[in-house]
C-alpha atoms as a PDB file:
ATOM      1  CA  UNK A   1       0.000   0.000   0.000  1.00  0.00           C
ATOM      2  CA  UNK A   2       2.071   2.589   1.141  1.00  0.00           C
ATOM      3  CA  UNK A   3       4.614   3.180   3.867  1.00  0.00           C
ATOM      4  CA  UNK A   4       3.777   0.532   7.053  1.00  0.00           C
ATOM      5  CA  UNK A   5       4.155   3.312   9.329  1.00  0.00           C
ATOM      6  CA  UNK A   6       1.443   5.957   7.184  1.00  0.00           C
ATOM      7  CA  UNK A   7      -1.664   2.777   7.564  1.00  0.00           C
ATOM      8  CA  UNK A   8      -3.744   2.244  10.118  1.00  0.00           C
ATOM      9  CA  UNK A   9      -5.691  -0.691  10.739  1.00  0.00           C
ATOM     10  CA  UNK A  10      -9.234  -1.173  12.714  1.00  0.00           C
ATOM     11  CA  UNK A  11     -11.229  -3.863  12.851  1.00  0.00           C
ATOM     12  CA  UNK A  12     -14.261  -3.531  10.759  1.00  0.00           C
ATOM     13  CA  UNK A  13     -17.564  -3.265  12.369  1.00  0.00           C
ATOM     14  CA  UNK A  14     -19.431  -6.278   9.653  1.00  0.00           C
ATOM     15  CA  UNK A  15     -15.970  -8.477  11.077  1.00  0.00           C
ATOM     16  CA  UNK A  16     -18.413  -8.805  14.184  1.00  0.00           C
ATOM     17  CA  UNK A  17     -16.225  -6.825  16.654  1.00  0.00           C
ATOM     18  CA  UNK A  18     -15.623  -3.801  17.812  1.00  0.00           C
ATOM     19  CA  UNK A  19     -12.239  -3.314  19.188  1.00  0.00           C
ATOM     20  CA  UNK A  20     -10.764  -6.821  18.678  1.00  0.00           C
ATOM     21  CA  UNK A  21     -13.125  -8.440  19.939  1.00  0.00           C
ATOM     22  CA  UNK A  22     -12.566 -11.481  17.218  1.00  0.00           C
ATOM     23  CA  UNK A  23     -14.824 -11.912  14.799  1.00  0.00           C
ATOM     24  CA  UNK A  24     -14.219 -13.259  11.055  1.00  0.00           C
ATOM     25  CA  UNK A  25     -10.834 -11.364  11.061  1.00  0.00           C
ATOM     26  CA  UNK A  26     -11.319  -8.159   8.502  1.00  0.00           C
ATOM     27  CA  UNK A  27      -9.748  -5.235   9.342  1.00  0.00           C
ATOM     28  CA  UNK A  28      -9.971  -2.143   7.445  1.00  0.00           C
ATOM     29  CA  UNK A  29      -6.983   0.773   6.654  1.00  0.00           C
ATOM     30  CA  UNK A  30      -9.166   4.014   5.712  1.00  0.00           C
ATOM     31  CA  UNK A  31      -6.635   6.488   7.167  1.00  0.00           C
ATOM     32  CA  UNK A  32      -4.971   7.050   4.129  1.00  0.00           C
ATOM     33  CA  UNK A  33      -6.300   9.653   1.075  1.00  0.00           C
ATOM     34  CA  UNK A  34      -8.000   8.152  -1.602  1.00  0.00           C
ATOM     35  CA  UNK A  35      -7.598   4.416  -0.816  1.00  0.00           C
ATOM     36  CA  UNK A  36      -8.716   2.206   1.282  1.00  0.00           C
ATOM     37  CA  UNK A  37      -7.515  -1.781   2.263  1.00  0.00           C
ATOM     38  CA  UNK A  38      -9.141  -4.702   3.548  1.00  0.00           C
ATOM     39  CA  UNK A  39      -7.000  -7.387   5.100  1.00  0.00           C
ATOM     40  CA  UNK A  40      -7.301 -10.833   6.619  1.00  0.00           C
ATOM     41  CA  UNK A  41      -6.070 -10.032  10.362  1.00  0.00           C
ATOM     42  CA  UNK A  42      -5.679 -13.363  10.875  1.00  0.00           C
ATOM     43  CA  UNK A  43      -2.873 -12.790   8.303  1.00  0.00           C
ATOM     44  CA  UNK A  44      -1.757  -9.633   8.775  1.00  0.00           C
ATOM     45  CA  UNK A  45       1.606  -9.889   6.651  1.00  0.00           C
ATOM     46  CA  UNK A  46      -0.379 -12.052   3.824  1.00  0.00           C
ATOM     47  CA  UNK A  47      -2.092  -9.842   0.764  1.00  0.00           C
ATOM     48  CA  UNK A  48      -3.862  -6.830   1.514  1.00  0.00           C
ATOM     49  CA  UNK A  49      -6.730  -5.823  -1.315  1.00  0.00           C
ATOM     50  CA  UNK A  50      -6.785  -2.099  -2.730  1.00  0.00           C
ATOM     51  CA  UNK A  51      -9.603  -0.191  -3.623  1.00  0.00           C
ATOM     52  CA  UNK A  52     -10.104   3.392  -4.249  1.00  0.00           C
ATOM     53  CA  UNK A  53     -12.728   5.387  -2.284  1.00  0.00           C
ATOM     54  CA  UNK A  54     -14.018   8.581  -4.129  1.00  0.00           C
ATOM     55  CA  UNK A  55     -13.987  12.104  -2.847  1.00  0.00           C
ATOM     56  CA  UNK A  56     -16.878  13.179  -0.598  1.00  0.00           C
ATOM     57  CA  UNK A  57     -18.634   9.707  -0.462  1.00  0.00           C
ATOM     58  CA  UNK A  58     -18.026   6.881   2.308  1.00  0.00           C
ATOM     59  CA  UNK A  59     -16.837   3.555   1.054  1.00  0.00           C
ATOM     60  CA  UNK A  60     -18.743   0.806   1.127  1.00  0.00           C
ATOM     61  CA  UNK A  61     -17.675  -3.092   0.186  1.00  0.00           C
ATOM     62  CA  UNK A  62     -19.794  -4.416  -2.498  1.00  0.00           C
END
């Protein structure tokens, strides 16, 4: 994505948690401008999906 230290991951609320609280292991990097990742926390080093979020609207997974 970019720089490690620039992304900041959260678990996503549709994982089932709040706060690590477990769930189905998604965690979502919407911190940085214009893009946002997904990731499987359960493999946090493994591939990280890309998409692009556009100005002035909230992303959504489809």
């Amino acid at each position: 994505m970019t720089e490690p230290t620039r992304v900041t991951w959260r678990e996503s609320i549709r994982s089932g948690g709040s706060g690590g609280s477990g769930g189905n292991g998604v965690e979502v990097a919407d911190n940085l401008p214009a893009i946002v990742g997904v990731r499987n926390s359960k493999e946090a080093a493994g591939p990280v999906l890309r998409s692009v979020a556009a100005p002035g609207r909230p992303w959504s997974p489809v």
